[in-house]
C-alpha atoms as a PDB file:
ATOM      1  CA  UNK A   1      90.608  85.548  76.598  1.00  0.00           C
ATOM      2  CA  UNK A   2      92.028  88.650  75.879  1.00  0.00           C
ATOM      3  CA  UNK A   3      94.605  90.068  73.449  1.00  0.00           C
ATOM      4  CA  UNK A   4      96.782  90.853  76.015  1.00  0.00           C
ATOM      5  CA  UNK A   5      96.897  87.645  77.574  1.00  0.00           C
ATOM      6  CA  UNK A   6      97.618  86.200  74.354  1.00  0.00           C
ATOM      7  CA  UNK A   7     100.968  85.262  73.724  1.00  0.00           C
ATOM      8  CA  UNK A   8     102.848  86.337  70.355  1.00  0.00           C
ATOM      9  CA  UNK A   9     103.879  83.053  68.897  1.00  0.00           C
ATOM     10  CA  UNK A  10      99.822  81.603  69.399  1.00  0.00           C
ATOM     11  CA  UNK A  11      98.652  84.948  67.722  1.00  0.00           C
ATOM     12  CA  UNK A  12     100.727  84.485  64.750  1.00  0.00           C
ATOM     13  CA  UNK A  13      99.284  80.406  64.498  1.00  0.00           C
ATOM     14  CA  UNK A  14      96.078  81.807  64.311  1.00  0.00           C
ATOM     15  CA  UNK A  15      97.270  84.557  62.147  1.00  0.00           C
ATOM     16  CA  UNK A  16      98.534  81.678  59.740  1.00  0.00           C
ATOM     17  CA  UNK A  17      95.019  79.735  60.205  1.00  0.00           C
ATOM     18  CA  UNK A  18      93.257  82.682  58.925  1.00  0.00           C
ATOM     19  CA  UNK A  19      95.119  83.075  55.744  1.00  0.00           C
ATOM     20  CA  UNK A  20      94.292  79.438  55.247  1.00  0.00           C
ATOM     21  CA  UNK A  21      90.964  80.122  55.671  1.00  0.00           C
ATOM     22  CA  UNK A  22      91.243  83.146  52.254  1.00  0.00           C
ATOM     23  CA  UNK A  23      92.330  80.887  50.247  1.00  0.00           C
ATOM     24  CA  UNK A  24      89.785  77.997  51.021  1.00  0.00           C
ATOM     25  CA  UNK A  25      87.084  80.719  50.584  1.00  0.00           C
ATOM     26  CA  UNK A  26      88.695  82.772  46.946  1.00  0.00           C
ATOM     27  CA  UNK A  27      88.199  78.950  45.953  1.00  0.00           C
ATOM     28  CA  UNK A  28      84.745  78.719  46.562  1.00  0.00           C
ATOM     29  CA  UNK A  29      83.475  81.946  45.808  1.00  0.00           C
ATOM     30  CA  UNK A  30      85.652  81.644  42.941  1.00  0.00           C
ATOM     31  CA  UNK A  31      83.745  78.635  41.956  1.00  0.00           C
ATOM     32  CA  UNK A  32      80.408  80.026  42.609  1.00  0.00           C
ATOM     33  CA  UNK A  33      81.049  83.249  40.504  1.00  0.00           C
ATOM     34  CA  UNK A  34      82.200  80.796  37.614  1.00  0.00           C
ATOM     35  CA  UNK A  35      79.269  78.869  37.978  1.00  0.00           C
ATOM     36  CA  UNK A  36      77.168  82.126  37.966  1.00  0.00           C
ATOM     37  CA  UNK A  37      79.598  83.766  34.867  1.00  0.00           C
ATOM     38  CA  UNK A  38      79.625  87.099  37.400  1.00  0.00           C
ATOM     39  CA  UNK A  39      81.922  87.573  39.815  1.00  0.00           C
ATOM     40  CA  UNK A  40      79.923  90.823  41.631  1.00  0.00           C
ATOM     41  CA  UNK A  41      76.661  88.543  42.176  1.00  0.00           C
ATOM     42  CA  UNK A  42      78.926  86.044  44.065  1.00  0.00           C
ATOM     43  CA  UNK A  43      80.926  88.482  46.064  1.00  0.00           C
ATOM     44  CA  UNK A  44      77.629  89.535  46.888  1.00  0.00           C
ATOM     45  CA  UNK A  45      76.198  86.754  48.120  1.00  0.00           C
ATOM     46  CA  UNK A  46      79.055  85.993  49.788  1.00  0.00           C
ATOM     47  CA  UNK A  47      79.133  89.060  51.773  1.00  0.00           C
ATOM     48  CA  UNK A  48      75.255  89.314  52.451  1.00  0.00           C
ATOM     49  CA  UNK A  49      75.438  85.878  53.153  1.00  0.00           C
ATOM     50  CA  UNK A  50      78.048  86.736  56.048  1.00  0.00           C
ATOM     51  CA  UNK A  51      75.767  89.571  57.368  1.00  0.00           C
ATOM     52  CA  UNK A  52      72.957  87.102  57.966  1.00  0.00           C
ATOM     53  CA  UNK A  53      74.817  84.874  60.194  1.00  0.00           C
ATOM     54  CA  UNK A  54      76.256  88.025  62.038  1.00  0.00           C
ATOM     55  CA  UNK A  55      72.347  89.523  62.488  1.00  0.00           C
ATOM     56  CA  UNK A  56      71.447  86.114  63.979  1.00  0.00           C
ATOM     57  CA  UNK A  57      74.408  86.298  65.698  1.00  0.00           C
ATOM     58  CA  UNK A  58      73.863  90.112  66.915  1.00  0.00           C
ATOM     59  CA  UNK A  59      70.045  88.894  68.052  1.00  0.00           C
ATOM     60  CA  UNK A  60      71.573  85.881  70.207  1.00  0.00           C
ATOM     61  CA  UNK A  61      74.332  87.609  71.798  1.00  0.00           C
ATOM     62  CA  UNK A  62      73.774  90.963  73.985  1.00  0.00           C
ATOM     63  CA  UNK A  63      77.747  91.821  74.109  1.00  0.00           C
ATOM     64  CA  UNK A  64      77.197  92.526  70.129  1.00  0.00           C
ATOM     65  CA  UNK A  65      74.621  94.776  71.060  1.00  0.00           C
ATOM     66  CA  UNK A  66      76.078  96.388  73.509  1.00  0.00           C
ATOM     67  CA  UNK A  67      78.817  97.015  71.349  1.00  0.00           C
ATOM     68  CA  UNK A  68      76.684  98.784  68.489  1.00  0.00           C
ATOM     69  CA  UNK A  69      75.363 100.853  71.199  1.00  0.00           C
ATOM     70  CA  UNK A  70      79.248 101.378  72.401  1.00  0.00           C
ATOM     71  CA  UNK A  71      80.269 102.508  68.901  1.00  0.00           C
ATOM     72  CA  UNK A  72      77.393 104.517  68.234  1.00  0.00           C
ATOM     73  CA  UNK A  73      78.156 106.690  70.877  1.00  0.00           C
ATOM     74  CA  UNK A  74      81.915 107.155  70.290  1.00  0.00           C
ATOM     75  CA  UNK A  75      80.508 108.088  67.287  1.00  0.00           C
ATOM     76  CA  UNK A  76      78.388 110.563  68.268  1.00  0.00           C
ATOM     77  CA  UNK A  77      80.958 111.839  70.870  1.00  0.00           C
ATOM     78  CA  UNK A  78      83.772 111.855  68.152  1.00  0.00           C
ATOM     79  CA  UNK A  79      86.017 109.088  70.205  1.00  0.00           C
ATOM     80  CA  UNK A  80      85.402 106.935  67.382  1.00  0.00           C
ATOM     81  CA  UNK A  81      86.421 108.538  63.844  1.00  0.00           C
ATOM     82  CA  UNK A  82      83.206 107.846  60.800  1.00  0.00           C
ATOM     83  CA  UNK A  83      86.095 106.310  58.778  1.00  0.00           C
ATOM     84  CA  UNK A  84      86.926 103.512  61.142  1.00  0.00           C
ATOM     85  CA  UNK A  85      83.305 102.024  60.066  1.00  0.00           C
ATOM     86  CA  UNK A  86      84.232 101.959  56.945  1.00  0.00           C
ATOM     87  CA  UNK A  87      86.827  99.184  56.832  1.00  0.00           C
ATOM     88  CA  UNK A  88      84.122  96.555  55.046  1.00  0.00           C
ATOM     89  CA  UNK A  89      84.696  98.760  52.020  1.00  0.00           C
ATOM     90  CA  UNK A  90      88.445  97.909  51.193  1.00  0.00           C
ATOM     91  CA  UNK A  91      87.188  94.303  50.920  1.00  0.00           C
ATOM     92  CA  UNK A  92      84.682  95.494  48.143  1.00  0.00           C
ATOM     93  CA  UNK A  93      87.679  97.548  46.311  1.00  0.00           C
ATOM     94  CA  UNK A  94      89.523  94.417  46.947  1.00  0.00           C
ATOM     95  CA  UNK A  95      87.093  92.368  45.217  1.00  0.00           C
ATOM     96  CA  UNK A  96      86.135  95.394  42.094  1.00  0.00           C
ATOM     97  CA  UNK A  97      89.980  94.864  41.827  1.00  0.00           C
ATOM     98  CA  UNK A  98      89.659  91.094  40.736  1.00  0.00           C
ATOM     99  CA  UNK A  99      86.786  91.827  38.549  1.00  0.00           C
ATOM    100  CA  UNK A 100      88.665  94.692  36.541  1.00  0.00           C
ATOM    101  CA  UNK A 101      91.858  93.728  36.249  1.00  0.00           C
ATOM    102  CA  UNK A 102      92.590  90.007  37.696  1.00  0.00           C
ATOM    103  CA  UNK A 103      91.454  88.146  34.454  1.00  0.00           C
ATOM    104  CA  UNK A 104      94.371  90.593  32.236  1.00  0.00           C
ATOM    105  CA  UNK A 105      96.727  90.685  34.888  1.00  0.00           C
ATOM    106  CA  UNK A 106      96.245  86.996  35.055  1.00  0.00           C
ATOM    107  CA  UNK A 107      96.748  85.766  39.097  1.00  0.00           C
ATOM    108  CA  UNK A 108     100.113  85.909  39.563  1.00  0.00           C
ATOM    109  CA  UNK A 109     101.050  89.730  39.177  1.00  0.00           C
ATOM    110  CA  UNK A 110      97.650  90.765  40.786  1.00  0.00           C
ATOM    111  CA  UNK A 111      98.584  88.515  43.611  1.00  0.00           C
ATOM    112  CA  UNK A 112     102.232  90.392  43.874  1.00  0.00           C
ATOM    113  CA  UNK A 113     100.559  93.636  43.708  1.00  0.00           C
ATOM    114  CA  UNK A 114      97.767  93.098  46.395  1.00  0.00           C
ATOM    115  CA  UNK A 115     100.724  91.483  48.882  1.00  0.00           C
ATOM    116  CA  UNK A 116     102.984  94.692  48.114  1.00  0.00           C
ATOM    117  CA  UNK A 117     100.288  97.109  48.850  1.00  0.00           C
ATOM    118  CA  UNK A 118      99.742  94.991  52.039  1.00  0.00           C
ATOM    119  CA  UNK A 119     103.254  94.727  53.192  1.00  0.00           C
ATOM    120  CA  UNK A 120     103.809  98.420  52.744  1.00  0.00           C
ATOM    121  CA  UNK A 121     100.433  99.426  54.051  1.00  0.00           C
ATOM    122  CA  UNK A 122     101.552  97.363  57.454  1.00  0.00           C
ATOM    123  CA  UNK A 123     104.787  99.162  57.885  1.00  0.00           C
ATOM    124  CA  UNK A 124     103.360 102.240  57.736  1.00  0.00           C
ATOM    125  CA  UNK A 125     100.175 102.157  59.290  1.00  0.00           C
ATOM    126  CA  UNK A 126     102.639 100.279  62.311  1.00  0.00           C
ATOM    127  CA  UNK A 127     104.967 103.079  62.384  1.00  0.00           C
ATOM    128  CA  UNK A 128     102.247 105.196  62.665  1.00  0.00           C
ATOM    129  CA  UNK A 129     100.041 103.658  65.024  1.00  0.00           C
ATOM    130  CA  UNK A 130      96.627 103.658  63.516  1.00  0.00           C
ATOM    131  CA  UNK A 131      96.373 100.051  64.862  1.00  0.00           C
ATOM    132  CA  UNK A 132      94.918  99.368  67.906  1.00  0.00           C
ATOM    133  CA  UNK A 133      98.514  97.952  69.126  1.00  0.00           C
ATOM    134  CA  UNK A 134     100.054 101.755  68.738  1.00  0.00           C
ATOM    135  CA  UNK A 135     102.908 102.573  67.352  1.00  0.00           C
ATOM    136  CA  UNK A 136     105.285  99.909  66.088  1.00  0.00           C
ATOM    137  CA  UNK A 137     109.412 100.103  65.422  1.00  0.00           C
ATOM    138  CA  UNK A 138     110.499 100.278  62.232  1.00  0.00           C
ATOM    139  CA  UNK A 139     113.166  97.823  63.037  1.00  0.00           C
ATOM    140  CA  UNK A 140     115.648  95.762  60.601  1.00  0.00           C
ATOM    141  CA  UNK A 141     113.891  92.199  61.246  1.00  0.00           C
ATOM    142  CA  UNK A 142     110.354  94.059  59.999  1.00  0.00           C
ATOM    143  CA  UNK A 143     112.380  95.544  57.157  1.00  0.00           C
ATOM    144  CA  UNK A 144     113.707  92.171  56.111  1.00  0.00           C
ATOM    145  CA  UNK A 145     110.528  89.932  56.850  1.00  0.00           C
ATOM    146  CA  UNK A 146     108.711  92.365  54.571  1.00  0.00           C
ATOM    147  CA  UNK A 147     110.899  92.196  51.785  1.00  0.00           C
ATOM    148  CA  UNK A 148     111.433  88.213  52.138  1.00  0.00           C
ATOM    149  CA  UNK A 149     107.694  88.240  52.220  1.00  0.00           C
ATOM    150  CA  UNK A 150     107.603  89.960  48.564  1.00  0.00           C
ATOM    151  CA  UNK A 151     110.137  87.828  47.494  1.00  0.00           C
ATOM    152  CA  UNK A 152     108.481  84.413  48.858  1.00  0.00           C
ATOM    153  CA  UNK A 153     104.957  85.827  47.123  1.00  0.00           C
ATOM    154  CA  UNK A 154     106.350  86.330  43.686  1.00  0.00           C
ATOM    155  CA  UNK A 155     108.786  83.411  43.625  1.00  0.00           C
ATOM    156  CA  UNK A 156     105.521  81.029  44.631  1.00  0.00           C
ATOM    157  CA  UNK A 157     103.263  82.437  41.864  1.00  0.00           C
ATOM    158  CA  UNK A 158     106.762  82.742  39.465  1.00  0.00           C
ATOM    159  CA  UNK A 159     105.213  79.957  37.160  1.00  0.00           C
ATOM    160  CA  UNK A 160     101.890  81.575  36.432  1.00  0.00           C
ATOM    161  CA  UNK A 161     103.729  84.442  35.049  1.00  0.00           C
ATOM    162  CA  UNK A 162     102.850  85.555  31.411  1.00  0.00           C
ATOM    163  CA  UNK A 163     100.616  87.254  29.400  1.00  0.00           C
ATOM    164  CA  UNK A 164     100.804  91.439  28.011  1.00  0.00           C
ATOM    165  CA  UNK A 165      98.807  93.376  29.907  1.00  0.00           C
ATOM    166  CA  UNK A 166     100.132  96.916  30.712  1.00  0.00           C
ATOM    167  CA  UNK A 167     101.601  97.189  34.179  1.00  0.00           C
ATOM    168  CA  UNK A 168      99.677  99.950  35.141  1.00  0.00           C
ATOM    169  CA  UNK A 169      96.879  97.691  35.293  1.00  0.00           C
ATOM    170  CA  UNK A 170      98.568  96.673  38.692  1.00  0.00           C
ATOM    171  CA  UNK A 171      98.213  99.984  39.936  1.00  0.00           C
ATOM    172  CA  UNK A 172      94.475  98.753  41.036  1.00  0.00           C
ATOM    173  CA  UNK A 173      95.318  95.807  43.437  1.00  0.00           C
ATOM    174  CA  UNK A 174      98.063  97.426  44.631  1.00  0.00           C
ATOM    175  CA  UNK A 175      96.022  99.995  46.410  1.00  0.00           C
ATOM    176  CA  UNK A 176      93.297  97.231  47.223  1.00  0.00           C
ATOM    177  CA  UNK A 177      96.435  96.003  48.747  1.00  0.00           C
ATOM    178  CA  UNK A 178      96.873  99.252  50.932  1.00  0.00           C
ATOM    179  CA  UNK A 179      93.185  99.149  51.656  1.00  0.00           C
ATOM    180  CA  UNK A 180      93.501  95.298  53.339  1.00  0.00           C
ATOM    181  CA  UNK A 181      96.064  96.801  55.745  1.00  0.00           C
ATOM    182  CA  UNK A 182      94.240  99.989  56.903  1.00  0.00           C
ATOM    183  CA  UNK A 183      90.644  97.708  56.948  1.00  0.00           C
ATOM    184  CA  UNK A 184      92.309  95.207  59.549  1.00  0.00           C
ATOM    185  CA  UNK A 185      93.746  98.487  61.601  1.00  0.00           C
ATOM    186  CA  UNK A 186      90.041  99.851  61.199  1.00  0.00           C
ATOM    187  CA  UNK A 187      88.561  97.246  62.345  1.00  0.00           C
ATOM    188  CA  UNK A 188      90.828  95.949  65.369  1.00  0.00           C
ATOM    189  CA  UNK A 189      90.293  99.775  66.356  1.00  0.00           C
ATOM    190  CA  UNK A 190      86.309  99.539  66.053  1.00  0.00           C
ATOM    191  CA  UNK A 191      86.288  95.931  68.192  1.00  0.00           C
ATOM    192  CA  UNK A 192      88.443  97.911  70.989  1.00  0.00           C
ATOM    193  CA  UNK A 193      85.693 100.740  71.218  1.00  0.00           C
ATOM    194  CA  UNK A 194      82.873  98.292  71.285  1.00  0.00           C
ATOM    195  CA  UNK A 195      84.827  95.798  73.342  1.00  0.00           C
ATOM    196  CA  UNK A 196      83.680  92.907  71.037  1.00  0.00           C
ATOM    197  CA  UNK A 197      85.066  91.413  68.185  1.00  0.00           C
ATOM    198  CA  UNK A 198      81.132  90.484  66.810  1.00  0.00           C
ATOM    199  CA  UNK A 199      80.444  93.542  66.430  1.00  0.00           C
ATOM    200  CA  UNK A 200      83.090  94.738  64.823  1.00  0.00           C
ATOM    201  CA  UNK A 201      82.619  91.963  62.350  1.00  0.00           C
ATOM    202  CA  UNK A 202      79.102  92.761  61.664  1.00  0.00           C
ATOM    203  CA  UNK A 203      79.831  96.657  60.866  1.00  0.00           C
ATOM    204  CA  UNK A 204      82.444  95.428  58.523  1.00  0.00           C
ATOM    205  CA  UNK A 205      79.893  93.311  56.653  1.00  0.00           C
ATOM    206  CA  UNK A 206      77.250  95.319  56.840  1.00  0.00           C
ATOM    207  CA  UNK A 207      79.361  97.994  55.166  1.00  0.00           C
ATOM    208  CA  UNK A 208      81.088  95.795  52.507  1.00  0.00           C
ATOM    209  CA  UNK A 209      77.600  94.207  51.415  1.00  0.00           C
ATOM    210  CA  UNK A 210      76.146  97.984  51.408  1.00  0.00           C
ATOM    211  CA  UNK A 211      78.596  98.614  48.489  1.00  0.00           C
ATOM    212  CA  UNK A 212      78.984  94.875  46.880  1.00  0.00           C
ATOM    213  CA  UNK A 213      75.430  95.117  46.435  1.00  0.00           C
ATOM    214  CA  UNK A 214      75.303  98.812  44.531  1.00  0.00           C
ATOM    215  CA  UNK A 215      77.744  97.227  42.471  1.00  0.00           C
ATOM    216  CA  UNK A 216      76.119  94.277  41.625  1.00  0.00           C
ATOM    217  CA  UNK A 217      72.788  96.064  40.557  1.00  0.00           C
ATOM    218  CA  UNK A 218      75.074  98.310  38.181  1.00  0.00           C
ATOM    219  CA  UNK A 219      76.447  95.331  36.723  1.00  0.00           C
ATOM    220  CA  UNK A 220      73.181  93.768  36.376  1.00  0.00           C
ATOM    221  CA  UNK A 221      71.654  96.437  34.263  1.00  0.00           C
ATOM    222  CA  UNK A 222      74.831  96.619  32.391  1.00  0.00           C
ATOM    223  CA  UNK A 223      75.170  92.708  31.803  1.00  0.00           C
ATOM    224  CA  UNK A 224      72.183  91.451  32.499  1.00  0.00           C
ATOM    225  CA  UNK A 225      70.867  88.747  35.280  1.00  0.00           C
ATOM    226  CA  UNK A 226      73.352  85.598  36.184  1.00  0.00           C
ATOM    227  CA  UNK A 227      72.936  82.494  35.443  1.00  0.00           C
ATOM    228  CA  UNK A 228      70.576  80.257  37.610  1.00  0.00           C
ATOM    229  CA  UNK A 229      71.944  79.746  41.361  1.00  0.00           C
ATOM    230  CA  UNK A 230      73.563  76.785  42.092  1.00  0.00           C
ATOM    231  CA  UNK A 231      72.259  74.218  44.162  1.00  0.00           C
ATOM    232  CA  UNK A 232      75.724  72.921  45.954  1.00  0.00           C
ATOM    233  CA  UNK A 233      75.319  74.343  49.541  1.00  0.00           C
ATOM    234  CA  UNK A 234      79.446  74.062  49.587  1.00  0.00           C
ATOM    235  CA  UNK A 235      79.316  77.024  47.551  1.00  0.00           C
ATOM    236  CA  UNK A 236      77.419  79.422  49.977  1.00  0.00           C
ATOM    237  CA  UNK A 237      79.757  78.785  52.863  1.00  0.00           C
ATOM    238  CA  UNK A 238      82.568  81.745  51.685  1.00  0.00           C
ATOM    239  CA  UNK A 239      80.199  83.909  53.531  1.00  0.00           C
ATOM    240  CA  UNK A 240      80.696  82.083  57.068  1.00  0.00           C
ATOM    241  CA  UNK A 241      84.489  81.809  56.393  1.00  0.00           C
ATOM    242  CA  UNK A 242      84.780  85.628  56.487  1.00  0.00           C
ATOM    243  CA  UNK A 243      82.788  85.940  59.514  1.00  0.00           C
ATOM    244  CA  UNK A 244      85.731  84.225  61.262  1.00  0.00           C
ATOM    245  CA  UNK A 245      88.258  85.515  59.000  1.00  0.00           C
ATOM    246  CA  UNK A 246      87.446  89.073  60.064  1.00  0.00           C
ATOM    247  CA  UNK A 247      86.458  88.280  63.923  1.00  0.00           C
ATOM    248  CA  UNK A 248      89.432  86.932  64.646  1.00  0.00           C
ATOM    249  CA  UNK A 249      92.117  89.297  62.628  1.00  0.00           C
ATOM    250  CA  UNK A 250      90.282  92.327  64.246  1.00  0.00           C
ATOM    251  CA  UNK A 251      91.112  90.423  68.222  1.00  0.00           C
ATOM    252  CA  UNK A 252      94.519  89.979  66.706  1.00  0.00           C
ATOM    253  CA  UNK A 253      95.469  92.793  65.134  1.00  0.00           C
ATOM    254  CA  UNK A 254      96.276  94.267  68.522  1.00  0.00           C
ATOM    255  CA  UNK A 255      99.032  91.637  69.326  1.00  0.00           C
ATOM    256  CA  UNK A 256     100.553  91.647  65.824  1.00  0.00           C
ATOM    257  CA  UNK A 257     100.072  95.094  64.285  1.00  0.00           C
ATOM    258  CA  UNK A 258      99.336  95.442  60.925  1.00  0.00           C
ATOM    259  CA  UNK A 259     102.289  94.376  59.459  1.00  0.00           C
ATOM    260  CA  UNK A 260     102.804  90.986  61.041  1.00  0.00           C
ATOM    261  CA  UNK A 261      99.123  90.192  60.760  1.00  0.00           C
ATOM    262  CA  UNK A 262      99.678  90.789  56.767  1.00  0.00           C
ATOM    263  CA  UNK A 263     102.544  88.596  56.877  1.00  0.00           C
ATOM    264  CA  UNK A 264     101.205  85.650  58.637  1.00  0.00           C
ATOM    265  CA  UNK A 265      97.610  85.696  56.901  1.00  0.00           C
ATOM    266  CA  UNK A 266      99.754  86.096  53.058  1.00  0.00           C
ATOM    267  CA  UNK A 267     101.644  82.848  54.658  1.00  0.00           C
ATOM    268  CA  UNK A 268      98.693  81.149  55.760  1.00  0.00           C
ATOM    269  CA  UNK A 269      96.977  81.481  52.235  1.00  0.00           C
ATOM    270  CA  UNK A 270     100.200  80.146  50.174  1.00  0.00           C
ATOM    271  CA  UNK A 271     100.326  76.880  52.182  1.00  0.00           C
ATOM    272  CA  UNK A 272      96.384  76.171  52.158  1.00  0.00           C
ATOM    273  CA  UNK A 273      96.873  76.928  48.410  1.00  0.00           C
ATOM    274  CA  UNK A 274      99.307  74.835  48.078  1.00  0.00           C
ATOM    275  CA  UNK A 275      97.635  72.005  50.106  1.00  0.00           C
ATOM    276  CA  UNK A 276      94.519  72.799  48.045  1.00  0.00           C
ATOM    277  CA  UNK A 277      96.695  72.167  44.749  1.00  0.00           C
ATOM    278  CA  UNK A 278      97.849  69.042  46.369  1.00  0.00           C
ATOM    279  CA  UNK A 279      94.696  67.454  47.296  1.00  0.00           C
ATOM    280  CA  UNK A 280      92.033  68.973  45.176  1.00  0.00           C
ATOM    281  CA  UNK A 281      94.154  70.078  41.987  1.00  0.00           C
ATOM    282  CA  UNK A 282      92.172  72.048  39.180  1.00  0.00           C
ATOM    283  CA  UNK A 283      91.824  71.161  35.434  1.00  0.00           C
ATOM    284  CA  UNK A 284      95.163  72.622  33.906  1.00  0.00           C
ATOM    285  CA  UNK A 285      96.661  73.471  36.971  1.00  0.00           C
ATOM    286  CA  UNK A 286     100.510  72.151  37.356  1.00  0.00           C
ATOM    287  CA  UNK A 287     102.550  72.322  40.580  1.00  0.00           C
ATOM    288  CA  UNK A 288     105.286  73.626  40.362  1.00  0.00           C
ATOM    289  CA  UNK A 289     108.733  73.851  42.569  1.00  0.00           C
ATOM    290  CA  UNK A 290     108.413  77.698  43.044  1.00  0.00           C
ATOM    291  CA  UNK A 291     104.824  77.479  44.526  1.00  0.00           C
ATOM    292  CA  UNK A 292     106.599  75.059  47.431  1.00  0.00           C
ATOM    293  CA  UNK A 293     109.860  77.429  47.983  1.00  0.00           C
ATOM    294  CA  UNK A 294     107.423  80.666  47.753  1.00  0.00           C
ATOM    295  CA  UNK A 295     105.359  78.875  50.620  1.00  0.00           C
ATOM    296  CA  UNK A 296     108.417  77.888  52.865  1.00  0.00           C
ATOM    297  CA  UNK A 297     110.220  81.493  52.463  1.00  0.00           C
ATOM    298  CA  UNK A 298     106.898  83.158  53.352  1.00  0.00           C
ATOM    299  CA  UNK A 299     106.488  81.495  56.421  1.00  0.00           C
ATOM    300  CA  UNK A 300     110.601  82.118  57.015  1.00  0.00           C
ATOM    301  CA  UNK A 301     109.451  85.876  56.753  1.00  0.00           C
ATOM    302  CA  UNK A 302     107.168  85.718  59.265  1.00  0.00           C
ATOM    303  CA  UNK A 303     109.758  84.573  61.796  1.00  0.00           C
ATOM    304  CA  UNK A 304     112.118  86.941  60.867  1.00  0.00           C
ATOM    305  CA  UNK A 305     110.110  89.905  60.999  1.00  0.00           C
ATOM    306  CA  UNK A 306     108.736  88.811  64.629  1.00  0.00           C
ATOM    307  CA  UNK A 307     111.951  88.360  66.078  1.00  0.00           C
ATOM    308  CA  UNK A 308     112.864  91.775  67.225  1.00  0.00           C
ATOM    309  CA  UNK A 309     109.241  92.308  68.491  1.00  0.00           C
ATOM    310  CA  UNK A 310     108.578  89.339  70.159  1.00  0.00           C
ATOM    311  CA  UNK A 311     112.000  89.846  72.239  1.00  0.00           C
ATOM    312  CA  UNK A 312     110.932  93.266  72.752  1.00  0.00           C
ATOM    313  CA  UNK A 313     107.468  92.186  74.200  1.00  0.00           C
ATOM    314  CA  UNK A 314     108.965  89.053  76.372  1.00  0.00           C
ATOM    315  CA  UNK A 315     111.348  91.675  78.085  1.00  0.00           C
ATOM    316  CA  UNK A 316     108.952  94.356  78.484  1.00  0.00           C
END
């Protein structure tokens, strides 16, 4: 299959399966990191962890190869920009971003400032056309959907609200926010050149475990060793969820654009959240009203802000 015989409303489904797929994995690495008592080891592992499968995956499958040997020489050639390999590091400033400033911030205003940096990153890298899909309107239904998407984000996490941390402290996951947007244009732009979505996946990883592990060494000699590893093998599996997270947002980045792929993933994550809250509740952890509207009005946005541009594409 390719994108473009992909149909807009199936895209966005998928879209909305990947999101639910974040926030079964921030559980378990979020787990594994508290089991650990350091949050860099575990983003580490979770992203080296990732790489593995994707090397095994690379030695199995010759379109992968192909592809590294595609990108290397649009590289070389200068059809392929160095930045656009770079996209695996926004998800390591994404995750330095939790570790700095997520425990003060407390979850519910870094949450609002990672989706805003998101939302806004999509418009403009859309109206710009660093996605693969090319330039994107900047229509009223986008305009709406994005700000009913900010709205539906911060009423859902309304009730975990509190706390006095300064709000420049938000100025951090707000541009991790920006980073998620340009990373998925990145890498939907990489998996066109190399014509496969593998290895576009494993140049993301390969990248984001580069600078996850740097990080964790500094931490180590700052903090010292973690704790003993774990033996649940449920809490080693965030690494395989990203594989697919990252395979399939870079094939669908090119039907969506940035923007709508933001939208639907953010909408994705609030219902598994909430499902998660439902059926595997945490110690403390009370749901609340908000969390359910937030959820509903999230996934609203994402219909508004596809109506225009699904018209647009059924006509065209």
């Amino acid at each position: 299959m390719t994108p473009r015989s992909l149909p807009l409303w199936l895209a966005l489904v998928l879209a909305l399966l990947c999101g639910a797929l974040v926030a079964l994995q921030s559980r378990i690495n979020g787990e594994l990191g508290s089991r650990l008592g350091d949050g860099f080891t575990a983003a580490a592992i979770s992203f080296g962890s990732g790489l593995v499968i994707l090397t095994v995956a690379l030695a199995i499958v010759p379109a992968g190869r192909r592809g590294l040997a595609r990108v290397r020489d649009a590289l070389r050639g200068r059809g392929l920009r160095w930045w656009y390999v770079l996209g695996g590091a926004a998800g390591s400033f994404l995750v330095l971003s939790q570790g700095l400033t997520a425990a003060a911030l407390g979850v519910a205003l870094f949450t609002v400032a990672v989706v805003a940096g998101q939302t806004i990153s999509g418009l403009v890298l859309d109206r710009i056309g660093l996605g693969p899909g090319g330039r994107r309107p900047l229509t009223a239904a986008r305009l709406v959907g994005a700000m009913l998407a900010l709205v539906a984000v911060t009423w859902a996490v309304s009730a975990q609200f509190g706390g006095g941390a300064p709000m420049w402290m938000m100025l951090l996951p707000f541009i991790a926010g920006l980073g998620t947007g340009w990373q998925q244009a990145v890498n939907g732009q990489v998996r066109v050149v190399a014509e496969s979505a593998l290895t576009a996946t494993f140049i993301n990883f390969a990248v984001g475990t580069s600078v996850l592990v740097v990080l964790m060494l500094g931490h180590w000699a700052l903090a010292g060793l973690p704790a003993r590893l774990p033996a649940e093998p449920w809490l080693y599996v965030g690494g395989a969820i990203g594989c697919i997270f990252i395979g399939v947002t870079a094939f669908l980045v090119r039907i969506t654009g940035v923007l709508l792929l933001g939208l639907a993933t953010v909408a994705g994550q609030l219902a598994s959240a909430l499902l998660l809250d439902l059926l595997l509740p945490t110690a403390g952890h009370v749901l609340a009203f908000s969390t359910i509207g937030g959820t509903l009005l999230a996934i609203v946005a994402v219909a508004v802000a596809s109506i225009r541009w699904g018209w647009r594409r059924q006509t065209a």
